[in-house]
C-alpha atoms as a PDB file:
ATOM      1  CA  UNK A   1      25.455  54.852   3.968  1.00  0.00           C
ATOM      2  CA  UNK A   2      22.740  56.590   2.159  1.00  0.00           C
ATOM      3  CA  UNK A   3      18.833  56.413   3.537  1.00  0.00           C
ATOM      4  CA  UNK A   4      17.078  54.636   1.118  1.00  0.00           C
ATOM      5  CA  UNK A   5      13.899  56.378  -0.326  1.00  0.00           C
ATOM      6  CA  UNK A   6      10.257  55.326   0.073  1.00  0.00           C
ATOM      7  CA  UNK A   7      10.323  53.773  -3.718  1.00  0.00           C
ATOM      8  CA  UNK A   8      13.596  52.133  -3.705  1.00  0.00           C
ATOM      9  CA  UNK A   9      12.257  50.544  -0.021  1.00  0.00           C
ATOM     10  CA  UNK A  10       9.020  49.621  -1.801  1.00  0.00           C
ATOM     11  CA  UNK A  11      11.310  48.253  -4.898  1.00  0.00           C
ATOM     12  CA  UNK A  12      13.585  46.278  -2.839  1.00  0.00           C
ATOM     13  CA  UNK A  13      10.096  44.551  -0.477  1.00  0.00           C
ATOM     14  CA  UNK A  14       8.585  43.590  -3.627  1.00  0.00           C
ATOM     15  CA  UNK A  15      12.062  41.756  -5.165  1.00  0.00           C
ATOM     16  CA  UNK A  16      12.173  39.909  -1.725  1.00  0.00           C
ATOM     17  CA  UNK A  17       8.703  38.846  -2.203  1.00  0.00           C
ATOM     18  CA  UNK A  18       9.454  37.740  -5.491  1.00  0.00           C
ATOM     19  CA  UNK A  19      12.253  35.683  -4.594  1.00  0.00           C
ATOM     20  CA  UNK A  20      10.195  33.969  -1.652  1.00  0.00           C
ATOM     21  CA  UNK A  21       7.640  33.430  -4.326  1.00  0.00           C
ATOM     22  CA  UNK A  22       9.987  31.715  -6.909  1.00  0.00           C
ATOM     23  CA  UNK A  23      11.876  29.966  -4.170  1.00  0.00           C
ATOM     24  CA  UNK A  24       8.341  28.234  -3.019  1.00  0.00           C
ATOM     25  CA  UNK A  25       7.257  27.582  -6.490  1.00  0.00           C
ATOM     26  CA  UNK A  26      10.262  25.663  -7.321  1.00  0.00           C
ATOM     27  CA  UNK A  27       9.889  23.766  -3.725  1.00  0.00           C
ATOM     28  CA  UNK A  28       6.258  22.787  -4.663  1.00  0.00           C
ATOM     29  CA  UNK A  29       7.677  21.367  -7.872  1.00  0.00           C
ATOM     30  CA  UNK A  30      10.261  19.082  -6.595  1.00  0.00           C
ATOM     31  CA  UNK A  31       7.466  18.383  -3.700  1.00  0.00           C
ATOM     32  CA  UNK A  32       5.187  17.056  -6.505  1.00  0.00           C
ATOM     33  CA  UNK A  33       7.275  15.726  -8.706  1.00  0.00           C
ATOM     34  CA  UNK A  34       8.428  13.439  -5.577  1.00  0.00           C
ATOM     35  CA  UNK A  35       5.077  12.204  -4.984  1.00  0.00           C
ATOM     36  CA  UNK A  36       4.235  11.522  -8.680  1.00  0.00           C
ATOM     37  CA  UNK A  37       7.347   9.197  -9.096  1.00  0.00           C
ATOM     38  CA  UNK A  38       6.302   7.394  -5.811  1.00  0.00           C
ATOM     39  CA  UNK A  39       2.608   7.406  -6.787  1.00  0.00           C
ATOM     40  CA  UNK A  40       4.078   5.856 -10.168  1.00  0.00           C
ATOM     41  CA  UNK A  41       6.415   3.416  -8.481  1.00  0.00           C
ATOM     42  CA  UNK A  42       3.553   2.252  -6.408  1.00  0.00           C
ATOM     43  CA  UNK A  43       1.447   1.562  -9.280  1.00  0.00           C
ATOM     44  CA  UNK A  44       4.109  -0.313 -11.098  1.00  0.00           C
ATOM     45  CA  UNK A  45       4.098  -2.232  -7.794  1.00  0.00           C
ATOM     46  CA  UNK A  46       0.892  -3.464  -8.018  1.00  0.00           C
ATOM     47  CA  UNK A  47       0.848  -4.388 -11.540  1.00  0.00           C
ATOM     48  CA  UNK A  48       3.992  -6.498 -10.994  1.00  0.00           C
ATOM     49  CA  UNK A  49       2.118  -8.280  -8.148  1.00  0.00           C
ATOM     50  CA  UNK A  50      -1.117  -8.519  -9.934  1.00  0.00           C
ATOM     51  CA  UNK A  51       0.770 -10.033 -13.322  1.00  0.00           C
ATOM     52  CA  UNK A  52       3.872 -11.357 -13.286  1.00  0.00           C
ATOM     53  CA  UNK A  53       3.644 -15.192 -12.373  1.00  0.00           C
ATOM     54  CA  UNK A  54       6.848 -15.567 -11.464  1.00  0.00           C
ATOM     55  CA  UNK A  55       6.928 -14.065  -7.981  1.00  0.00           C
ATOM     56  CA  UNK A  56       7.301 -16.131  -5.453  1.00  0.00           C
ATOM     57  CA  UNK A  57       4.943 -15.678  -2.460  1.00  0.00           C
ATOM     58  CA  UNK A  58       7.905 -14.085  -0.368  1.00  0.00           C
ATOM     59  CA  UNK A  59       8.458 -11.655  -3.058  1.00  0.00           C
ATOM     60  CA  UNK A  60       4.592 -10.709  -3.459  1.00  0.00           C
ATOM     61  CA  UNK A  61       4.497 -10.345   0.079  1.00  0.00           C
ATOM     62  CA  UNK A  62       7.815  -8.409   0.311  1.00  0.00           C
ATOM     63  CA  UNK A  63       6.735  -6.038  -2.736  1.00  0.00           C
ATOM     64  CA  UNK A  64       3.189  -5.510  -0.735  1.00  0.00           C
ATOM     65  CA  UNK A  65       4.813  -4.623   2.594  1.00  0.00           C
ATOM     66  CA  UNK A  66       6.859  -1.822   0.486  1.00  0.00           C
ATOM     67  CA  UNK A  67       3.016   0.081  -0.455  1.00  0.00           C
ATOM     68  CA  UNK A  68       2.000   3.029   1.440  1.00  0.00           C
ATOM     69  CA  UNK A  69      -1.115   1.144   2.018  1.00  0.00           C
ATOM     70  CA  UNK A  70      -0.070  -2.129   3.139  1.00  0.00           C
ATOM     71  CA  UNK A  71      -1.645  -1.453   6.700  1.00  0.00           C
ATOM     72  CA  UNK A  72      -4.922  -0.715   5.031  1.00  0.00           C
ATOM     73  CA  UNK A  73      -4.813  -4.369   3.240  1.00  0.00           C
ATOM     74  CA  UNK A  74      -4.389  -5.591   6.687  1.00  0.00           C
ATOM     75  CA  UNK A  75      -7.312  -3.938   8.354  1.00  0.00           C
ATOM     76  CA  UNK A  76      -9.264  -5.052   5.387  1.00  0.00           C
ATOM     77  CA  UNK A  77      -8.059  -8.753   5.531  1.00  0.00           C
ATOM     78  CA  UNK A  78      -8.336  -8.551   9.725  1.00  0.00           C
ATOM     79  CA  UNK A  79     -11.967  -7.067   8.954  1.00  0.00           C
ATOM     80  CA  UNK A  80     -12.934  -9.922   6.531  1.00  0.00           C
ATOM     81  CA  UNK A  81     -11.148 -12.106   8.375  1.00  0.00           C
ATOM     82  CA  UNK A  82     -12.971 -11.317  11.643  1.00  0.00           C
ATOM     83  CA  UNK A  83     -16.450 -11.985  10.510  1.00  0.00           C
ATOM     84  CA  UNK A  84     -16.388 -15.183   9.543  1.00  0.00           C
ATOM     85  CA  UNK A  85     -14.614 -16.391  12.173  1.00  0.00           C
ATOM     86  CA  UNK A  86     -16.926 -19.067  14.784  1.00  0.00           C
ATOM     87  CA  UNK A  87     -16.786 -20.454  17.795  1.00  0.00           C
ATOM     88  CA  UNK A  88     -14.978 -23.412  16.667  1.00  0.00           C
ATOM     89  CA  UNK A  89     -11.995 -21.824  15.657  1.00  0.00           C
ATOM     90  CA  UNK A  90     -10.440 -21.826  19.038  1.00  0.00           C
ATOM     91  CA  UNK A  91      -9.712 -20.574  22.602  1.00  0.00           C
ATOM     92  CA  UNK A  92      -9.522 -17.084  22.783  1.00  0.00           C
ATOM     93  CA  UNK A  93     -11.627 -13.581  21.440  1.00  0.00           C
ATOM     94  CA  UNK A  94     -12.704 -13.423  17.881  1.00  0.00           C
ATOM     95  CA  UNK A  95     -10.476 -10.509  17.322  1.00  0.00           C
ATOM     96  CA  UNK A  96      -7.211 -12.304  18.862  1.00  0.00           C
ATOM     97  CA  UNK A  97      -8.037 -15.293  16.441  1.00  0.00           C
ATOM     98  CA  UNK A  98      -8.665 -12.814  13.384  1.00  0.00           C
ATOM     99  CA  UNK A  99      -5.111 -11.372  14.272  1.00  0.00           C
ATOM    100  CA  UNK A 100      -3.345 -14.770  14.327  1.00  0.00           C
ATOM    101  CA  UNK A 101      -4.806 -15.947  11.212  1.00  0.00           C
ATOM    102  CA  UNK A 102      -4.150 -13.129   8.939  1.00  0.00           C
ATOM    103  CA  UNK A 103      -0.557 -12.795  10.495  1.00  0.00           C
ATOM    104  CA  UNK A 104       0.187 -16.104   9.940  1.00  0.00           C
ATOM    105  CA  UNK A 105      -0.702 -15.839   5.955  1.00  0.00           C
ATOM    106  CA  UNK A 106       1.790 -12.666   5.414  1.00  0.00           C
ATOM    107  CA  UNK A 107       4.140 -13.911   7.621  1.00  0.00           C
ATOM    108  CA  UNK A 108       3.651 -11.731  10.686  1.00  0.00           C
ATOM    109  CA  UNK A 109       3.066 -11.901  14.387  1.00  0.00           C
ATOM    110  CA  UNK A 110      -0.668 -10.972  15.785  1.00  0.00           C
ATOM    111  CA  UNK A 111       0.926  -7.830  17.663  1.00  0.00           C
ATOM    112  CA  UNK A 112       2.570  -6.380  14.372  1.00  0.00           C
ATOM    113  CA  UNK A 113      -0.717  -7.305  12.286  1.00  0.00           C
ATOM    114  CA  UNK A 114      -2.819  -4.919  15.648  1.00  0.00           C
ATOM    115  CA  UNK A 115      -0.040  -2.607  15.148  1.00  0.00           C
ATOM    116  CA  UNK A 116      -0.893  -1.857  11.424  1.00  0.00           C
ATOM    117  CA  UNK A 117      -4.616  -2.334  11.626  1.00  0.00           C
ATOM    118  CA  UNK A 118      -4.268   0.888  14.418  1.00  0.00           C
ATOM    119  CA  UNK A 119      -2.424   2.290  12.236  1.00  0.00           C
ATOM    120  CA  UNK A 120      -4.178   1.614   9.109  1.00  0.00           C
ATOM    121  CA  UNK A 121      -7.412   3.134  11.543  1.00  0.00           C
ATOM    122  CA  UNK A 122      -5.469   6.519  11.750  1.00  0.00           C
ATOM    123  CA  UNK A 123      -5.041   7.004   8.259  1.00  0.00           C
ATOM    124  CA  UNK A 124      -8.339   6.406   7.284  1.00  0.00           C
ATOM    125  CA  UNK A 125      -9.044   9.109  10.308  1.00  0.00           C
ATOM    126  CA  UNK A 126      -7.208  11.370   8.314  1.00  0.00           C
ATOM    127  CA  UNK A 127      -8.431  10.972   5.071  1.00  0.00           C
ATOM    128  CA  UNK A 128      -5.832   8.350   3.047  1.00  0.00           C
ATOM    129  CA  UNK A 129      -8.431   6.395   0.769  1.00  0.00           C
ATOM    130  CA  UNK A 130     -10.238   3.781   1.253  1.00  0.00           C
ATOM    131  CA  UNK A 131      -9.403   1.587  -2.469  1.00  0.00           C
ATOM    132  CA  UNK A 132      -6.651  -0.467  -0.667  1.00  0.00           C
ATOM    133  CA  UNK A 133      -8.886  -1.866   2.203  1.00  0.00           C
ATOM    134  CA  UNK A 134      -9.860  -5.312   0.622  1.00  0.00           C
ATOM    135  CA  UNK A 135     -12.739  -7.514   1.338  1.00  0.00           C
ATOM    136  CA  UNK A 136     -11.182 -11.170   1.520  1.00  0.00           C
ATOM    137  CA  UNK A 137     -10.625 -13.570   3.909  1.00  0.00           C
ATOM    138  CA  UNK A 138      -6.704 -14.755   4.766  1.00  0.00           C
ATOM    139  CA  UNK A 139      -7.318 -17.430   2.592  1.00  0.00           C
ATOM    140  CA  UNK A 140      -8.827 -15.896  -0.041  1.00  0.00           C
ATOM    141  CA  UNK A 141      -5.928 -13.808   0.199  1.00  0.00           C
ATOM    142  CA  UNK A 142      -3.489 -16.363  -0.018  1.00  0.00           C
ATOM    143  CA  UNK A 143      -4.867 -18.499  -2.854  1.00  0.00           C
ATOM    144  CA  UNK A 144      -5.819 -15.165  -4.995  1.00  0.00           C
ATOM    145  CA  UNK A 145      -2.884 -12.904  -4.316  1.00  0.00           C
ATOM    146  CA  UNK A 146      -0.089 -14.811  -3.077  1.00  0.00           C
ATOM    147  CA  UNK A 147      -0.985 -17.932  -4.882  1.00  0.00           C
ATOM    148  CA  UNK A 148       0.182 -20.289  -2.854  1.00  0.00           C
ATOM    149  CA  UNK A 149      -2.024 -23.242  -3.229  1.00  0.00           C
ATOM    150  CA  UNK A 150      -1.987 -23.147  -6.759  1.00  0.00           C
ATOM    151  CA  UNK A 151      -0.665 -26.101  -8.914  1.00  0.00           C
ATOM    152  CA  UNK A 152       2.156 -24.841 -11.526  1.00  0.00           C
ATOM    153  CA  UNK A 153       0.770 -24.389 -14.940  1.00  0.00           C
ATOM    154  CA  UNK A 154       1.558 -26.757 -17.474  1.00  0.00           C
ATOM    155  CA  UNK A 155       3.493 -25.389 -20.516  1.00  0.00           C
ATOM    156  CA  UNK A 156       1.461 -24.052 -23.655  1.00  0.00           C
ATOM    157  CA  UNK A 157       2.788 -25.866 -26.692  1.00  0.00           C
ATOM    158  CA  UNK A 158       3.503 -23.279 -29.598  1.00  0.00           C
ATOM    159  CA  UNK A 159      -0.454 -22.973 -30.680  1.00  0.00           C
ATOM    160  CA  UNK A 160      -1.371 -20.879 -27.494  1.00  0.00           C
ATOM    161  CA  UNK A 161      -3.291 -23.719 -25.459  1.00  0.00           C
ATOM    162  CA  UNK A 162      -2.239 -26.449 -22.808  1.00  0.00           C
ATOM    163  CA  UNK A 163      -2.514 -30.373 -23.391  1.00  0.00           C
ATOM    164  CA  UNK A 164      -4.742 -30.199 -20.736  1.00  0.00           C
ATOM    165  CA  UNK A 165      -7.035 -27.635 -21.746  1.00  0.00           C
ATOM    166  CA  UNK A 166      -9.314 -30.509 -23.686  1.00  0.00           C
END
């Protein structure tokens, strides 16, 4: 085995360094590219719960559950949901009461829904943003997102309005 001399030393540490260079280039690539599809996904997401009328409830709240910020729309429904709440809504501390009621509108038990409300806490801590912590009651919730208490919609006739429109 030969002894290398300084150059080809100086050659061969600048083609590993290039290599480690590449090799983190390409895994910052796939890294983003990752997150954009799931950024995009998520945004698909919420259009599809925002527009299409022929989710269910279930499958709004399913499809919700799925976001990255789903714990943040719980802290912001427990948060709305805490305020307004009085002394004649029951036996027991307001926040115990906000829990119940917002887990029984998604579906939830008051543990899970303090569970991602902590949780929801720590990622505002650590700097997720604030756009998916809403400002509505449980109710509001409900009728607005989920659409529960809504009555079906009549069916347009072929002139784009309803018989009941007049």
């Amino acid at each position: 085995m030969t002894k290398r001399t300084p150059l080809q030393e100086y050659r061969a540490a600048l083609a590993k360094r290039d290599a480690a260079i590449e090799k983190a280039r390409k895994d910052l690539e796939t890294t983003t590219s990752i997150w954009v599809k799931r950024a995009e996904e998520e945004r698909e997401r919420i259009k599809r719960i925002e527009s299409d009328p022929s989710l269910s409830p279930e499958q709004r709240i399913a499809l919700l559950m799925s976001l990255r910020g789903w714990p943040r729309i719980v802290l912001g429904l427990y948060q709305a949901e805490l305020i307004n709440i009085t002394a004649a809504d029951g036996p027991g501390t307001p926040s115990d009461i906000a829990y119940e009621n917002v887990g029984k509108v998604v579906g939830l038990g008051p543990d899970r829904i303090k569970a991602l409300c902590n949780e929801a806490r720590r990622q505002l801590r650590e700097g997720m943003p604030t756009g998916f912590v809403v400002n509505m009651t449980a109710s509001e919730f409900e009728e607005r997102i989920l659409r529960r208490n809504r009555a079906p919609r009549a069916e347009e006739n072929g002139l784009g309005f309803r018989a009941t429109d007049f």
